[in-house]
Protein backbone atom coordinates (compact mmCIF):
# COMPACT_ATOMS: atom_id res chain seq x y z
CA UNK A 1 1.33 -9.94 28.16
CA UNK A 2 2.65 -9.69 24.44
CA UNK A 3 5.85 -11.19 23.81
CA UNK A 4 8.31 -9.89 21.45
CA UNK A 5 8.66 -12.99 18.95
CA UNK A 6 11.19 -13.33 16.44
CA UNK A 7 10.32 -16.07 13.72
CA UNK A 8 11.49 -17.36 10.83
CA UNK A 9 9.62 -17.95 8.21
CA UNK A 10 9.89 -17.85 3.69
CA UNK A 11 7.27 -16.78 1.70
CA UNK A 12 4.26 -19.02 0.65
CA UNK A 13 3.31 -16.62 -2.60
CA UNK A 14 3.92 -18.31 -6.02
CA UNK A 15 5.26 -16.10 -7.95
CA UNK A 16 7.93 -15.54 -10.77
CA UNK A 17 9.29 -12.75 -12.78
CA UNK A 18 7.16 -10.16 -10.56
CA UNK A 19 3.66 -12.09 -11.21
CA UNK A 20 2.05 -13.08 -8.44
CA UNK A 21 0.03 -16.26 -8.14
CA UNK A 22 -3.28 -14.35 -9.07
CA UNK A 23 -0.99 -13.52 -12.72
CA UNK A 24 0.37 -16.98 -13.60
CA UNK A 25 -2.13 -19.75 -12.90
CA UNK A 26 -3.87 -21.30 -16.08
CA UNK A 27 -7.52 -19.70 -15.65
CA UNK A 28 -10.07 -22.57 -16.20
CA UNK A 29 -14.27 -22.70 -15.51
CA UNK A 30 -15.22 -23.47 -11.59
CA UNK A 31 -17.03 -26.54 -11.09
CA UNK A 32 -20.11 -25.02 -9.71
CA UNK A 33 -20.65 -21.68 -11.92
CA UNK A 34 -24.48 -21.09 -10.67
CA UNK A 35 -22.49 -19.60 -7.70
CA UNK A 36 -20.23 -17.45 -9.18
CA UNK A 37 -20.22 -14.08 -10.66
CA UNK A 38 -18.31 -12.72 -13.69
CA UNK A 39 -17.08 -9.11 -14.29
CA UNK A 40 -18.25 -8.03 -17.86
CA UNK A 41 -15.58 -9.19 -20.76
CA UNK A 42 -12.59 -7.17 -18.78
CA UNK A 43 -9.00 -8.48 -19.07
CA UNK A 44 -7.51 -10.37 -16.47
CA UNK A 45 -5.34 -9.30 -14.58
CA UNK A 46 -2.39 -11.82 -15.56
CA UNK A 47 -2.94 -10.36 -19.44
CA UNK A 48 -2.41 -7.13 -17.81
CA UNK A 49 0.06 -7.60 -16.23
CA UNK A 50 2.34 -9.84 -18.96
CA UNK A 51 1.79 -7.33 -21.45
CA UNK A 52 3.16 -4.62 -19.18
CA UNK A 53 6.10 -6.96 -18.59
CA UNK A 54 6.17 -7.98 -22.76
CA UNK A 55 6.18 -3.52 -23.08
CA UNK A 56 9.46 -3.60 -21.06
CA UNK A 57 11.15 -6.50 -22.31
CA UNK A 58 11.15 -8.85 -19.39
CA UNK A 59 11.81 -12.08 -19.98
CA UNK A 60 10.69 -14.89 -18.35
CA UNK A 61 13.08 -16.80 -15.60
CA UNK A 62 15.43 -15.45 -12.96
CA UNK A 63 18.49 -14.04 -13.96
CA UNK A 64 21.15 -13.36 -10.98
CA UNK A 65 22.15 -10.26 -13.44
CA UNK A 66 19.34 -8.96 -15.75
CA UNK A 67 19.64 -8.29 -19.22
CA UNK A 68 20.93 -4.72 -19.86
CA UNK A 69 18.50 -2.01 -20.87
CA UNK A 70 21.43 0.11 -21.89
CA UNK A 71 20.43 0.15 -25.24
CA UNK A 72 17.34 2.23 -24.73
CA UNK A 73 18.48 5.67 -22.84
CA UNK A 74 18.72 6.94 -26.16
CA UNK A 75 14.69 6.83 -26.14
CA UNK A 76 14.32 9.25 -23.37
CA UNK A 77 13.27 12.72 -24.29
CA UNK A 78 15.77 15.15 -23.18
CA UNK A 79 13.08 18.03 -23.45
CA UNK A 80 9.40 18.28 -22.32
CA UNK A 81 8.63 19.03 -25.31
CA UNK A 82 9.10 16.18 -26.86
CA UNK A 83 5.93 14.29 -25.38
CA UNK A 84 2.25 14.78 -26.28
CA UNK A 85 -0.01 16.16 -23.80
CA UNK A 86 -1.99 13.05 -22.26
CA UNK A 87 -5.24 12.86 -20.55
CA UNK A 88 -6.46 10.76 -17.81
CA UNK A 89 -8.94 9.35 -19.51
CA UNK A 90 -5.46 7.77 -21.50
CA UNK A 91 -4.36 5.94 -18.19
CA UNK A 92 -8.12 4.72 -17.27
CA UNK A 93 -7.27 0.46 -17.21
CA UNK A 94 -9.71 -1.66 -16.33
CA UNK A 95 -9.25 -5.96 -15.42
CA UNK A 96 -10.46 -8.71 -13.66
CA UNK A 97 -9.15 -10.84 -10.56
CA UNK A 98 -11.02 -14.11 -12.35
CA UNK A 99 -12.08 -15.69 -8.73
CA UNK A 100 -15.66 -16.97 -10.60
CA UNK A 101 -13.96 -19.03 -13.21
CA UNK A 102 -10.49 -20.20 -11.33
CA UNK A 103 -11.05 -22.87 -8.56
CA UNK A 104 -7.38 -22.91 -7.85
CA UNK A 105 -6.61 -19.05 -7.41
CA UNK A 106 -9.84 -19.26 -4.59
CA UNK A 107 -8.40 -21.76 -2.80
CA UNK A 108 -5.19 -19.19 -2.68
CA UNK A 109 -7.27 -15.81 -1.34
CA UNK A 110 -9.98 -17.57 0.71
CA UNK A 111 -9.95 -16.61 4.62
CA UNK A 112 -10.52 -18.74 7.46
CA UNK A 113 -13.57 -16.69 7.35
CA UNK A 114 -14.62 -17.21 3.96
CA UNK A 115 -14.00 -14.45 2.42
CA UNK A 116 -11.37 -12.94 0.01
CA UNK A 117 -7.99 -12.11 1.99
CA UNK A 118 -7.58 -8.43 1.84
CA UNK A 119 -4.22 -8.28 2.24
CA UNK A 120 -3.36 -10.78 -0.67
CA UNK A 121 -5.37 -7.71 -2.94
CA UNK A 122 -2.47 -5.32 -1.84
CA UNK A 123 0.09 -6.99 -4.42
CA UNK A 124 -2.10 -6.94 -7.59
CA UNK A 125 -3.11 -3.24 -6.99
CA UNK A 126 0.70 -2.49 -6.22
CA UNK A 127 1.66 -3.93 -9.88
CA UNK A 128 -1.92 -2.71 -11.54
CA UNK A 129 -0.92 0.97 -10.63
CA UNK A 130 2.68 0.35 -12.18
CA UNK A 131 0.65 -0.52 -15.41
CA UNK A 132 -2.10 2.55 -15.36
CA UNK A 133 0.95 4.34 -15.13
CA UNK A 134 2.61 2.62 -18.25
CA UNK A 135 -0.56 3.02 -20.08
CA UNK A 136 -0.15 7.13 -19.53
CA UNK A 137 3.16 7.65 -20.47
CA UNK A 138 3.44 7.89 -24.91
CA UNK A 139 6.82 8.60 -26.18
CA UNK A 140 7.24 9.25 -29.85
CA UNK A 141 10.51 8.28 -29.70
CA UNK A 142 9.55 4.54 -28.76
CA UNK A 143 9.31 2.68 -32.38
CA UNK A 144 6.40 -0.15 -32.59
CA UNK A 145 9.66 -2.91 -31.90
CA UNK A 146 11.07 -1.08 -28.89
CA UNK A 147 10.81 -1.85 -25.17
CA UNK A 148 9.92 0.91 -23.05
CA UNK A 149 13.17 2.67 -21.42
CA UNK A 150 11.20 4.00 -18.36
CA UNK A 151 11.64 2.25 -15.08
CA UNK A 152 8.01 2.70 -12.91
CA UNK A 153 8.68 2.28 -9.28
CA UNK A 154 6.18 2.74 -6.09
CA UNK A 155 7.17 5.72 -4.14
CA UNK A 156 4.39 6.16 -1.56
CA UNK A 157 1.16 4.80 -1.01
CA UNK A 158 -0.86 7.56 1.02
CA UNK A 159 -3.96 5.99 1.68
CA UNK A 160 -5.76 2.61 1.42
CA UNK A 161 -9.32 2.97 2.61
CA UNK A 162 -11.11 -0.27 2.92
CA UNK A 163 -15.37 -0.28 3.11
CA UNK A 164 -17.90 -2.85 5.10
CA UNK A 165 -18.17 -4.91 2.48
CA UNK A 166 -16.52 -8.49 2.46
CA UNK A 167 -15.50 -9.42 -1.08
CA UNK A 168 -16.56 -13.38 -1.92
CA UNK A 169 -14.29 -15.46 -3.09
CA UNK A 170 -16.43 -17.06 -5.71
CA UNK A 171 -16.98 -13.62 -7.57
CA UNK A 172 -14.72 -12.20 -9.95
CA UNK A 173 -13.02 -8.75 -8.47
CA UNK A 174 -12.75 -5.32 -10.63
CA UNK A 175 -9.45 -3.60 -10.57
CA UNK A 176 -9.77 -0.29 -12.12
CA UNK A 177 -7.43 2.66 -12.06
CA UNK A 178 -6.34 5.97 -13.66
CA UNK A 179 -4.03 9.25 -13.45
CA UNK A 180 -4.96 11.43 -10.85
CA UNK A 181 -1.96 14.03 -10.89
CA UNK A 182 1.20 14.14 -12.44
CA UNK A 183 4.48 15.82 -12.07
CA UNK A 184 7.14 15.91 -14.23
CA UNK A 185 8.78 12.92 -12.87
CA UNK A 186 5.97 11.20 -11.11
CA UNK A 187 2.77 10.44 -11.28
CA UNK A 188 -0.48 9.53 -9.17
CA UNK A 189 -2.80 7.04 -9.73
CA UNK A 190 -5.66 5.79 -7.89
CA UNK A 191 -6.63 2.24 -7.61
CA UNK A 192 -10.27 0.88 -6.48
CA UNK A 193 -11.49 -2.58 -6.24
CA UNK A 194 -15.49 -3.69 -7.03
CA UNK A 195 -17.38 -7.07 -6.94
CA UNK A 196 -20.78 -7.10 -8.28
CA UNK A 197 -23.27 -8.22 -5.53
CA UNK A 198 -27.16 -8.24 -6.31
CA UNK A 199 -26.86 -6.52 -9.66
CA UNK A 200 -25.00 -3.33 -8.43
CA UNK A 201 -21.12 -2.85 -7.36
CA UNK A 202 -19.62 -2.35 -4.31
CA UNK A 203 -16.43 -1.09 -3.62
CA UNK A 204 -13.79 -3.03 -1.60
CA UNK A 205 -11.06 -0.67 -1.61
CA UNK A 206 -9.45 2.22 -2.95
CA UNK A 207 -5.49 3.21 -2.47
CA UNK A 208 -3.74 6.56 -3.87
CA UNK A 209 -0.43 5.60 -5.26
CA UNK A 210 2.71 7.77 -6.21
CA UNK A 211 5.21 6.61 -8.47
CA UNK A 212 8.90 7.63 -9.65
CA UNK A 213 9.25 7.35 -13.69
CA UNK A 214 12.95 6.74 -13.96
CA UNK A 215 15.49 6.00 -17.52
CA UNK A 216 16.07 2.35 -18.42
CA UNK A 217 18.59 2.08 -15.69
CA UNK A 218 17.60 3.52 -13.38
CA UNK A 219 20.01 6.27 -12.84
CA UNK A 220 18.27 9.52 -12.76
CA UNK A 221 14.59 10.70 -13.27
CA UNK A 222 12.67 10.71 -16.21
CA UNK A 223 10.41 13.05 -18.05
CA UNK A 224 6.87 12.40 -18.82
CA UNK A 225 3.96 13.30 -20.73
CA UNK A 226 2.08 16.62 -19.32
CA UNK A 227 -1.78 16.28 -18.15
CA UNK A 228 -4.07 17.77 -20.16
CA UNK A 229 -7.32 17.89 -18.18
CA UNK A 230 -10.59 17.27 -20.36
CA UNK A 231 -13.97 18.20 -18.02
CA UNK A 232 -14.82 20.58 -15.15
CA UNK A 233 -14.44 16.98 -13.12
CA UNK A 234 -10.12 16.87 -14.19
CA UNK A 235 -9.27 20.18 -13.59
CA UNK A 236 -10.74 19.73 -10.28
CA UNK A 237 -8.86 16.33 -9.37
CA UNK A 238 -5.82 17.75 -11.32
CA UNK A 239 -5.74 21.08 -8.72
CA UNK A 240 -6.52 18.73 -5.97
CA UNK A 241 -3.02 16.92 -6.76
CA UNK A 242 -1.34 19.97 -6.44
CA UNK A 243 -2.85 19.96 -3.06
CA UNK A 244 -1.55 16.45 -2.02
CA UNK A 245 1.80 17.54 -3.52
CA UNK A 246 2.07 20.67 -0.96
CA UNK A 247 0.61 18.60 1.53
CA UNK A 248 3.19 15.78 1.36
CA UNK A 249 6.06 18.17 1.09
CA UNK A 250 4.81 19.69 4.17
CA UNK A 251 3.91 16.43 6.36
CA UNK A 252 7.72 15.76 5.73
CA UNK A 253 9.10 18.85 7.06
CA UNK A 254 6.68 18.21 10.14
CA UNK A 255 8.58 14.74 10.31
CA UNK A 256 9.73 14.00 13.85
CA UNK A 257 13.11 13.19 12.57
CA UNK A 258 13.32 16.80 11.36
CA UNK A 259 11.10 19.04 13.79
CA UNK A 260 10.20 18.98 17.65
CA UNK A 261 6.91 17.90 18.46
CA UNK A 262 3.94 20.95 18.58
CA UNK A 263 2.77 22.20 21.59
CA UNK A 264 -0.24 20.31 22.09
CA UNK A 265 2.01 17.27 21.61
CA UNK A 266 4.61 17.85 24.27
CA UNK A 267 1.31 18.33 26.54
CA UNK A 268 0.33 15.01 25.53
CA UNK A 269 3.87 13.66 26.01
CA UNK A 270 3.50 15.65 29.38
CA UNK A 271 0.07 14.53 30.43
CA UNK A 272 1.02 10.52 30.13
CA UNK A 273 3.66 11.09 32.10
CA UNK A 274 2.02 12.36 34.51
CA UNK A 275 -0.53 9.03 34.75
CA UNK A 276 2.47 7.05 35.33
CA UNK A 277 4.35 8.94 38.32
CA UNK A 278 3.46 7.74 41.64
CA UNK A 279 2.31 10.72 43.80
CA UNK A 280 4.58 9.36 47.07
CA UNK A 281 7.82 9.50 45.64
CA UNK A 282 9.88 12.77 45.12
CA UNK A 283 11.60 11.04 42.41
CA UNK A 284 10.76 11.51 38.90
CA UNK A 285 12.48 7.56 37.52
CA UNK A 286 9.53 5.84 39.51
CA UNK A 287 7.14 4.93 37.52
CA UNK A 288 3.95 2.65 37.49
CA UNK A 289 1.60 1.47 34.88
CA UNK A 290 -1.60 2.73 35.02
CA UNK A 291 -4.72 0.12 35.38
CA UNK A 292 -6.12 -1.48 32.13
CA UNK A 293 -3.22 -0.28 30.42
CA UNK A 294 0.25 -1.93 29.25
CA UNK A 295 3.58 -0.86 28.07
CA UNK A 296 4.25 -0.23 24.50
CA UNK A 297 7.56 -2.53 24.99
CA UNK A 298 5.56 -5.47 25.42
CA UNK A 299 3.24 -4.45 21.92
CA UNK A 300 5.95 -5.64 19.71
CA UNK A 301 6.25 -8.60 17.18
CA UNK A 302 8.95 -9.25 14.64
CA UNK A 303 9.63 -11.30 12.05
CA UNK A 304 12.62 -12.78 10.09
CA UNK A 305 11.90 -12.95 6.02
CA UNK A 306 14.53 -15.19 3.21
CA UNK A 307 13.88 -13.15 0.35
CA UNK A 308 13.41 -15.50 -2.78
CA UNK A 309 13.54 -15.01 -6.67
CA UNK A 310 9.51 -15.60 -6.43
CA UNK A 311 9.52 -12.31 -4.38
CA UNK A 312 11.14 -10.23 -7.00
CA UNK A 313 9.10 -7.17 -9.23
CA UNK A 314 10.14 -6.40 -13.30
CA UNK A 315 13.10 -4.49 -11.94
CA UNK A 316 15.16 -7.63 -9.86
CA UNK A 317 14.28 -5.95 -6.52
CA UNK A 318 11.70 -7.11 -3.94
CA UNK A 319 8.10 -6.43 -5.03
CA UNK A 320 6.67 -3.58 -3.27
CA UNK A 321 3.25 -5.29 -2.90
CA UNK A 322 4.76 -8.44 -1.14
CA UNK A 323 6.79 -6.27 1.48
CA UNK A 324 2.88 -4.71 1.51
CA UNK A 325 1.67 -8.16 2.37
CA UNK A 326 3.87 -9.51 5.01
CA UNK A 327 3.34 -6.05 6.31
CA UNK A 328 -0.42 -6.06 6.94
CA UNK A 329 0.07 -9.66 8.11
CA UNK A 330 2.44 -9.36 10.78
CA UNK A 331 0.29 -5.88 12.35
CA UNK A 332 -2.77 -7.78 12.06
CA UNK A 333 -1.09 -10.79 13.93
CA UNK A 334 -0.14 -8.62 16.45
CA UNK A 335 -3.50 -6.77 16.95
CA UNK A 336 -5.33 -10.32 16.80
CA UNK A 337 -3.46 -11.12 20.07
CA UNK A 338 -3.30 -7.67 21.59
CA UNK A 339 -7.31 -7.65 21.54
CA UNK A 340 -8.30 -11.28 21.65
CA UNK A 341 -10.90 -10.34 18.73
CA UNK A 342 -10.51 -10.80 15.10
CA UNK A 343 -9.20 -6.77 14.43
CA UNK A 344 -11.05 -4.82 11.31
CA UNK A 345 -8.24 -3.44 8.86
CA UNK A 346 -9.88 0.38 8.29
CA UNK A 347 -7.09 2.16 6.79
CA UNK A 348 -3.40 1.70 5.55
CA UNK A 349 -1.78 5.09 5.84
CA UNK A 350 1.74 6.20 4.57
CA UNK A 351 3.72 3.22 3.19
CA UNK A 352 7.23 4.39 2.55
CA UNK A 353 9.54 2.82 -0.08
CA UNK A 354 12.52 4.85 0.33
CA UNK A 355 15.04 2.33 -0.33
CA UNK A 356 14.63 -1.08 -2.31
CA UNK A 357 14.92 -4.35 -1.32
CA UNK A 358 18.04 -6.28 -2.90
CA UNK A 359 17.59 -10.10 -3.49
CA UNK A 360 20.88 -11.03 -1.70
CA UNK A 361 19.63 -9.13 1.70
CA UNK A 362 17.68 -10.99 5.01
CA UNK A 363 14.69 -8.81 5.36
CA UNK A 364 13.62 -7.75 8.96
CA UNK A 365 10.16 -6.66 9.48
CA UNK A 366 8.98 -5.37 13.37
CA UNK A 367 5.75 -4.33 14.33
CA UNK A 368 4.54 -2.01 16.82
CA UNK A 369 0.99 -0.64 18.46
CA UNK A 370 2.15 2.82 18.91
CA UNK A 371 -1.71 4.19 20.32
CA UNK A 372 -4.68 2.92 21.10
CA UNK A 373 -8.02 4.86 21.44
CA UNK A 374 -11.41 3.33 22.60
CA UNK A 375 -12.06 0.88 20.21
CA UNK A 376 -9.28 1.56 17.70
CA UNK A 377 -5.24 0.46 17.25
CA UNK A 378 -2.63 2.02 15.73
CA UNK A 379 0.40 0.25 14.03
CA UNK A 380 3.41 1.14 12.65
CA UNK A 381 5.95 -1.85 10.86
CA UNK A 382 9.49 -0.93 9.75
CA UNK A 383 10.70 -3.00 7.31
CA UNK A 384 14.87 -3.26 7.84
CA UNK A 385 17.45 -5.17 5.37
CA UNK A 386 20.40 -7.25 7.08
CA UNK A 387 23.21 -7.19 5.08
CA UNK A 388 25.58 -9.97 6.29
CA UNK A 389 28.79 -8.85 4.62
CA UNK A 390 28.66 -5.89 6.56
CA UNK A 391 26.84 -6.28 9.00
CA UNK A 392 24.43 -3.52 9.14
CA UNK A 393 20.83 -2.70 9.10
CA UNK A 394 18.45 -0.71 6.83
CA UNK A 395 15.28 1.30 7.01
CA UNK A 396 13.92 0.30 3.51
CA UNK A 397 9.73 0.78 4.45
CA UNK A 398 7.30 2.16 7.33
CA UNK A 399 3.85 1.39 7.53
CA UNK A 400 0.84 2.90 8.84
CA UNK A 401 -2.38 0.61 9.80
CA UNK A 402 -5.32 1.70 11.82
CA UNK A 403 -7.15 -1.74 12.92
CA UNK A 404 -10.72 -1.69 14.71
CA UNK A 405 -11.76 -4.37 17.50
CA UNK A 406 -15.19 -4.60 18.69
CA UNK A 407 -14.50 -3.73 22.69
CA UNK A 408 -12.27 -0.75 24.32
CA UNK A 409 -8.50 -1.93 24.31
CA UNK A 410 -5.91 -1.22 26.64
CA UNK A 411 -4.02 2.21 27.28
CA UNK A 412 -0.50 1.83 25.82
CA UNK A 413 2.30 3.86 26.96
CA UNK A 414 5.88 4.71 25.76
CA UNK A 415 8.66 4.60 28.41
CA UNK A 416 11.45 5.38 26.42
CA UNK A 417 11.68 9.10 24.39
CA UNK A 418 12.07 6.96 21.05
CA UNK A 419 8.82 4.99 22.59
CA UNK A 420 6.91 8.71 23.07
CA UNK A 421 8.09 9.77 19.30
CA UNK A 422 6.67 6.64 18.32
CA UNK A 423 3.47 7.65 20.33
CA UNK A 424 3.19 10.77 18.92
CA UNK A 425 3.09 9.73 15.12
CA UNK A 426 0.35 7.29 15.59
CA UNK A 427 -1.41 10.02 17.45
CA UNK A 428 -0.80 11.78 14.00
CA UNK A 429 -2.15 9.44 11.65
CA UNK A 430 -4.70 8.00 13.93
CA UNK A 431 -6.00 12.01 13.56
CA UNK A 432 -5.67 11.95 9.69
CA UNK A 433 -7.91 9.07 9.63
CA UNK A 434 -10.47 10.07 11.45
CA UNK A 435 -10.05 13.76 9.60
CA UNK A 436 -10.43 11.41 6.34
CA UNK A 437 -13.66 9.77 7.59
CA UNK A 438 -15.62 13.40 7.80
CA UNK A 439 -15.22 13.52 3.62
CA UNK A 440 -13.29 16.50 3.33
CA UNK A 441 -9.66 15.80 2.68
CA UNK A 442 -7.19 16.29 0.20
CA UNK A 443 -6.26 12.33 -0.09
CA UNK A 444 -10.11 10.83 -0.10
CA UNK A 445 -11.79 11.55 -3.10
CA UNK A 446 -13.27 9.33 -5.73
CA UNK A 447 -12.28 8.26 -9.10
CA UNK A 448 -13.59 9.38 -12.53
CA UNK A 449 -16.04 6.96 -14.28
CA UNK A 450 -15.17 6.58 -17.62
CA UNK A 451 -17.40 4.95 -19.44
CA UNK A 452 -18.55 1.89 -17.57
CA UNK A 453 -22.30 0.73 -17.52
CA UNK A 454 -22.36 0.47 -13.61
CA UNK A 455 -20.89 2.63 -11.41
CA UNK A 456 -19.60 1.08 -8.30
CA UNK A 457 -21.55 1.63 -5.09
CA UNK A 458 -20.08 3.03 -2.68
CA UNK A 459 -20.31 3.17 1.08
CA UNK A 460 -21.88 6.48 1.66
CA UNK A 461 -21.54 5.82 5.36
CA UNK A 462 -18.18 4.94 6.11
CA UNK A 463 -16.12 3.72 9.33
CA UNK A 464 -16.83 7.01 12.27
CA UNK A 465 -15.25 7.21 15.38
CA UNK A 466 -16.81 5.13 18.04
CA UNK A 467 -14.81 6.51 20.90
């Protein structure tokens, strides 16, 4: 039986000024480089990553109350107009996670398996989309000695697929990413991961990302440069964004908050009941668990998070990509002991950042399998701020992961009607990823190749159901 723990615990990520450990340790050459493999000339992804902080004007070294950006409204267009058309081609950014030639920064990702930790990826594609999206935006107004006055923040994160392939940690890692879609506020950009492997590529990962472009102080929302689309190959991923766009605005109004369930779900609310009732009582409150199954009360973990000055992003809130982290580590805790088998992290679905973080606030993250079905798992985390002057709590972030084990799992079922609404949306997004799997969906697609020798290769067979 899972217990419900509640543990806590600080951070163990170095970071400062929104870098994380990957950005701010001293690259130098591994002792033993006939093992390791270098990405072709590419940036890392610390030079990235300080120049994008450098084009906003962050300084170095926590500051309780950042330096006012005031000063630089007056450099954001009050027309359309006013911006160039930009292409995607503009955003493309390509870098390097230096594992071949950094001893230290292996000794930070490497598994107990030997491998690179997945989830410690999640932060450096978080801020590498921030700075694609940077890379778009041109303002004429924006003299050669100005910061930028646009605040980039992570919206959304619709979909992190994750391949077969397990990334070495004496290899350096390709981070590429461009514009995919952009509104007049936001923009998407798509993120993918590579390590070269017998001459050829192979993708890691790939996550869709939507950000907010907001002024200098973030007050209101900012306008951007339009997308001008170049090749047959654009226009195509351009009107496929308008897609996702539709799609998202619909998936919300189909939120349980907001709507009753449909009515193949209240049959499936209907038809668990029914597993649990026992047959001699007239009574509907008796209730019995049904055999190799277990109650979705007991499929709960929590966790109790200090927020530090290391975990901050350019903006003096908590980095999205480290709420990403403890995220995906707390559901994979809780599937490792749910199954008794090391889980397989197949998909991260619908990450919400609808409120941020504050420094001065005790961050609350719970975890809970939601559905289960043959072989897979379905968890949902809610990240909640405690604010101890008042006394109240905060829905800041939901997450979506859909873990495989390698032997049927248990049954879980809800008991409570929040329990069965909990039920119901991993039912949803357990459906969306096996709808992604079969190749045709608006949110799995793959990026443009501009211009590099070697194309990744990816996995043309990827995860199917093996219910």
């Amino acid at each position: 039986m899972l217990t419900k723990i509640i543990k806590m615990c600080g951070s163990s990520v170095i970071r400062a000024s929104g870098f994380s450990c990957l950005r701010i340790r001293t690259e130098k050459m591994a002792t033993n480089e006939n093992q390791s493999i270098h990405t072709e000339n590419h940036p890392s992804v610390s030079s990235v990553v300080k120049q994008l902080a450098k084009t906003m004007g962050i300084e170095r070294g926590y500051r309780r109350l950042p330096k006012t950006r005031d000063h630089l409204q007056k450099l954001i267009p009050t027309k359309r107009e006013q911006l160039p058309p930009r292409t995607m081609r503009d955003s493309y950014t390509v870098a390097a996670i230096p594992l071949a030639t950094n001893d230290d920064l292996q000794e930070l990702m490497v598994s107990i398996t030997g491998f690179v930790r997945l989830n410690k990826l999640l932060e450096d594609m978080d801020i590498f989309a921030v700075a694609v999206a940077q890379n778009y935006i041109k303002n004429p107004l924006v003299g050669p000695k100005d910061h930028s006055p646009y605040t980039i923040v992570t919206a959304l994160v619709n979909k992190i697929d994750f391949s077969d392939y397990h990334p070495k940690v004496n290899s350096d890692i390709r981070i590429s990413g461009h514009v995919t879609w952009v509104g007049t506020s936001s923009i998407e950009v798509l993120v993918w991961l590579d390590q070269k492997e017998g001459g050829a590529y192979k993708r890691i990962t790939k996550a869709l990302f939507l950000l907010v472009v907001r002024d200098a102080i973030n007050s209101k929302a900012a306008l951007i440069n339009p997308l001008k689309t170049t090749t047959p190959q654009e226009e195509e991923l351009a009107k496929a964004g308008e897609i996702r766009k539709k799609l998202r605005i619909k998936l919300k109004m189909q939120d349980l908050k907001r709507s009753v369930p449909s009515a193949e779900e209240q049959k499936l609310i209907h038809d668990k009941f029914q597993k649990t009732i026992v047959e001699a009582e007239i009574s509907l409150n008796q209730i019995k668990l049904p055999p190799g199954s277990i109650w979705m009360e007991e499929c709960e973990f929590s966790n109790i998070i200090l927020i530090h000055p290391e975990n901050r992003n350019l903006h003096n809130t908590v980095f999205g990509g480290f709420l990403m982290r403890k995220a995906a580590d707390l559901s994979y805790s809780l599937v490792r002991i749910f199954g008794r088998r090391r889980p397989l992290l197949r998909c991260i679905d619908d990450i919400n950042f609808s409120k941020p973080v504050l420094m001065n606030m005790i961050l609350i993250m719970s975890a809970y399998i939601v559905y289960t079905e043959g072989v897979y798992v379905q968890v949902i985390v809610y990240a909640q701020t405690y604010d101890i002057l008042t006394n109240t709590k905060t829905t800041t972030n939901s997450f979506h992961f859909t873990y495989e084990v390698d032997e049927l799992v248990k049954e879980v079922f809800p008991k409570t009607y929040d329990e069965t609404m909990m039920y119901i949306d991993g039912v949803r997004h357990f459906r969306q990823f096996l709808q992604s799997n079969q190749g045709d969906h608006p949110f799995d697609f793959e990026p443009i190749n501009f211009g590099i020798d070697e194309q990744a290769k990816i996995n043309t067979n990827p995860p199917q159901s093996k219910l």
